[in-house]
C-alpha atoms as a PDB file:
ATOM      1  CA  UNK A   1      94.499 -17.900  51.414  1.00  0.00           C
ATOM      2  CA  UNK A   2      95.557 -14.935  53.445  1.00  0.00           C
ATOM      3  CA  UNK A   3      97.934 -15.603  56.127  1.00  0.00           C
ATOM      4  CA  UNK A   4      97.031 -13.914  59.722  1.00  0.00           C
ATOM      5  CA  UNK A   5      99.159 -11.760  60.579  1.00  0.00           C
ATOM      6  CA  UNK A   6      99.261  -9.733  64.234  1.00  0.00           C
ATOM      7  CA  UNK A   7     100.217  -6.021  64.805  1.00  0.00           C
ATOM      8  CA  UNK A   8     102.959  -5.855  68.141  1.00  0.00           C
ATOM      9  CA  UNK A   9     105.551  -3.065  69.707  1.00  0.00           C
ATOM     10  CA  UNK A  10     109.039  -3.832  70.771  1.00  0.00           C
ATOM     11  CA  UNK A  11     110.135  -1.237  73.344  1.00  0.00           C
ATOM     12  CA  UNK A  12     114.332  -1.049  74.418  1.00  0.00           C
ATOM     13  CA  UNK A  13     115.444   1.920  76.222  1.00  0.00           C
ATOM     14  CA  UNK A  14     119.412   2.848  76.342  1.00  0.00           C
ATOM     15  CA  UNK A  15     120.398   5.209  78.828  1.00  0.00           C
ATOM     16  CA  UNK A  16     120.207   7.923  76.351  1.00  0.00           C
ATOM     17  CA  UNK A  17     117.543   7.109  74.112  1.00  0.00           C
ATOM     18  CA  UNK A  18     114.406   5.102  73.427  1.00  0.00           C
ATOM     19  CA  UNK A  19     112.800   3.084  70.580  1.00  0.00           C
ATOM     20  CA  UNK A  20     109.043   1.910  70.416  1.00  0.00           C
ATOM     21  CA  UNK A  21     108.302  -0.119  66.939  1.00  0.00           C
ATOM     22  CA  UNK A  22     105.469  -0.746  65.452  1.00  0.00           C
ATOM     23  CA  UNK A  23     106.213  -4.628  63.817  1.00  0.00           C
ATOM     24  CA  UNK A  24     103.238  -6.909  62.301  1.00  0.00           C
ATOM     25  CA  UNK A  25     104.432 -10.599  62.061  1.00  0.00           C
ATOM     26  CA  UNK A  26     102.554 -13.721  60.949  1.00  0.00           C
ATOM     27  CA  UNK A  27     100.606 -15.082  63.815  1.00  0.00           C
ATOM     28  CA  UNK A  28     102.273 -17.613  65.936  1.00  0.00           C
ATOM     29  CA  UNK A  29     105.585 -15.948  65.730  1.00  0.00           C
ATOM     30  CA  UNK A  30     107.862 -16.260  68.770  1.00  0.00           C
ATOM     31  CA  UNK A  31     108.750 -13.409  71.102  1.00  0.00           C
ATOM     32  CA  UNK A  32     112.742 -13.938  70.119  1.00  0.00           C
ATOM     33  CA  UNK A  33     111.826 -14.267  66.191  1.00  0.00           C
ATOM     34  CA  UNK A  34     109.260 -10.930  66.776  1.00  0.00           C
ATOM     35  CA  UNK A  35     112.829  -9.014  68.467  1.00  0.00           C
ATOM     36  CA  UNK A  36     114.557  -9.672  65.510  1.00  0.00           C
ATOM     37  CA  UNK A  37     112.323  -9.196  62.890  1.00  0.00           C
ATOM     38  CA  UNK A  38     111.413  -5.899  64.219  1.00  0.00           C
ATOM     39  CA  UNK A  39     114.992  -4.446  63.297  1.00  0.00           C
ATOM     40  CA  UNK A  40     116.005  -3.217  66.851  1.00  0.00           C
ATOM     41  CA  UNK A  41     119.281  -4.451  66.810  1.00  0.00           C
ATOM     42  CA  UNK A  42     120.251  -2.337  64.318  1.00  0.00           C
ATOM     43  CA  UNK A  43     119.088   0.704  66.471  1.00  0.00           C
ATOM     44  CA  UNK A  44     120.775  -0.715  69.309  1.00  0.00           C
ATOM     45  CA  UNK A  45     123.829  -3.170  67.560  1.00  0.00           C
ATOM     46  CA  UNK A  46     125.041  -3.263  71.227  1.00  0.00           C
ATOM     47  CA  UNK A  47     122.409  -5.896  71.901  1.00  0.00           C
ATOM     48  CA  UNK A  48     122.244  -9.468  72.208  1.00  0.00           C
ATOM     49  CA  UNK A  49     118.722 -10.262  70.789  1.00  0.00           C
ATOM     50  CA  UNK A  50     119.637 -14.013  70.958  1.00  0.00           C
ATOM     51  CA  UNK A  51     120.102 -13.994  74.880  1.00  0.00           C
ATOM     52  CA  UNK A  52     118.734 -10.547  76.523  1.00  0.00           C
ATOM     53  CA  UNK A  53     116.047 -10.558  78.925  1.00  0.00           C
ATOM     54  CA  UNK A  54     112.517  -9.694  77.754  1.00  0.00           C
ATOM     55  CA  UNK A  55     108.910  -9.219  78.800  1.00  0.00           C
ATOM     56  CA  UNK A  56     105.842  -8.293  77.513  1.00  0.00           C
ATOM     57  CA  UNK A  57     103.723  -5.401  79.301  1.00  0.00           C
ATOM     58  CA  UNK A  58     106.449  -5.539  82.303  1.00  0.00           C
ATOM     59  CA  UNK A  59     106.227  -9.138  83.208  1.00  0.00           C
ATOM     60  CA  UNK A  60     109.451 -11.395  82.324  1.00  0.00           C
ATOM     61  CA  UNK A  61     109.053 -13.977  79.490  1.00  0.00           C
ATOM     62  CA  UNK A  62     110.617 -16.913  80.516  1.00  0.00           C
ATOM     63  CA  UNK A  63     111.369 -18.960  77.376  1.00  0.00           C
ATOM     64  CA  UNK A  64     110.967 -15.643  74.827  1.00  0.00           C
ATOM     65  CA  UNK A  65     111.794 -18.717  72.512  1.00  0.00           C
ATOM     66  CA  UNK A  66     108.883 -20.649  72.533  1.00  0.00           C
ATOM     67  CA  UNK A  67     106.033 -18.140  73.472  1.00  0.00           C
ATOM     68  CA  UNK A  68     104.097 -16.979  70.562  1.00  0.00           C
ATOM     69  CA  UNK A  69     103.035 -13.034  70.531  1.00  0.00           C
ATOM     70  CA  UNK A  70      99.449 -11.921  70.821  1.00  0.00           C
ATOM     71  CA  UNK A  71      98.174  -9.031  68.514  1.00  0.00           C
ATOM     72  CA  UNK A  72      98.384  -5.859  70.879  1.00  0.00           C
ATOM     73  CA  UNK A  73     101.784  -7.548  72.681  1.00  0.00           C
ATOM     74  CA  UNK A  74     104.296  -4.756  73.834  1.00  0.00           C
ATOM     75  CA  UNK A  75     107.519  -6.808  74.051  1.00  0.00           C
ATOM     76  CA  UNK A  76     110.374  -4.994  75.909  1.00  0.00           C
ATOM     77  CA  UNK A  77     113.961  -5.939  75.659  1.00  0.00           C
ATOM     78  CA  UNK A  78     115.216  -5.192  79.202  1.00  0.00           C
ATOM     79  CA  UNK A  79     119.205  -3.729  80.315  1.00  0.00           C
ATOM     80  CA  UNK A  80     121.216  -4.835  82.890  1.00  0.00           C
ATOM     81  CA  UNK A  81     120.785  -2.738  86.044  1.00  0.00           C
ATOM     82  CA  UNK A  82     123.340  -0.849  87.236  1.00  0.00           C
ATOM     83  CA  UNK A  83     122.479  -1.514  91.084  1.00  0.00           C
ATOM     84  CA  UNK A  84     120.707  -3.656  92.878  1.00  0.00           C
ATOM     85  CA  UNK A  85     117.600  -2.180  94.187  1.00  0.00           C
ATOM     86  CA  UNK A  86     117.360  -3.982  97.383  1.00  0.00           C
ATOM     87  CA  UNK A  87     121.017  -3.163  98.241  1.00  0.00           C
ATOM     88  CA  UNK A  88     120.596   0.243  97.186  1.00  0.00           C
ATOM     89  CA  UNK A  89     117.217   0.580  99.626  1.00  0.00           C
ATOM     90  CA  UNK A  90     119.558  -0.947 102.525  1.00  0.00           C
ATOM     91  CA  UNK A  91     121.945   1.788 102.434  1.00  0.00           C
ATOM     92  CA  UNK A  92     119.858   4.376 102.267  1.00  0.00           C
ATOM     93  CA  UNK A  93     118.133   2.849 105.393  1.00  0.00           C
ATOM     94  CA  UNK A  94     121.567   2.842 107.249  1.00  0.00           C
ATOM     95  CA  UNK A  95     122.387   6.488 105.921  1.00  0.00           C
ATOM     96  CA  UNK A  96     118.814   7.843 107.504  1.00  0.00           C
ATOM     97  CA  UNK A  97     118.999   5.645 110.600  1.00  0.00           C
ATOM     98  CA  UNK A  98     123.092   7.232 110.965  1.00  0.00           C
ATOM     99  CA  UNK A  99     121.659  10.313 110.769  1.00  0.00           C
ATOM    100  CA  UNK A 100     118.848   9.935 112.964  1.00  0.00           C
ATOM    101  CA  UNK A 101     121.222   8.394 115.855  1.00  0.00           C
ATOM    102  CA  UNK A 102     123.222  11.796 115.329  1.00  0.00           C
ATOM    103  CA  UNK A 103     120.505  14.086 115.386  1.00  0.00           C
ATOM    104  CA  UNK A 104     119.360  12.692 118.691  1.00  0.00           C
END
């Protein structure tokens, strides 16, 4: 009996570089198990597979754990940011409203 197997992508991108790979896993398999069979971490050893954030076409996985993959899936392993965006859209706000007041 053949086993079914699905064809997925895991996506990471570094700040200096990106990796998109091609993985097939037996049906079934989890989002975390899919990570680390695909052999990203050793392209990245910097990350945590066990813990990292991921999601699957841009939409968070919640329990990457549980959640089996679908054939087509894209899963991407996600960074930390480095600002937060809503803070960063605040200042700039203030910085254009500063300068409006001046030009006035």
């Amino acid at each position: 009996m053949v086993e079914a197997v699905v064809e997925i992508e895991v996506a990471h991108a570094s700040v200096d570089r990106q990796v998109l790979l091609s993985v097939t896993v037996p049906a079934g398999t989890s989002v975390r198990t899919a990570m680390l069979k695909s052999g990203i971490g050793q392209a990245f050893p910097e990350l945590d597979l066990a813990t990292c954030p991921v999601g699957i076409f841009g939409k968070v996985i919640v329990d990457a754990d549980s959640r089996p993959v679908q054939s087509g899936d894209r899963i991407e392993i996600y960074r930390p940011l480095l600002a937060d965006p809503k803070e960063v859209r605040r200042l700039r706000a203030a910085k254009a409203a500063e300068a409006k007041a001046r030009n006035q």
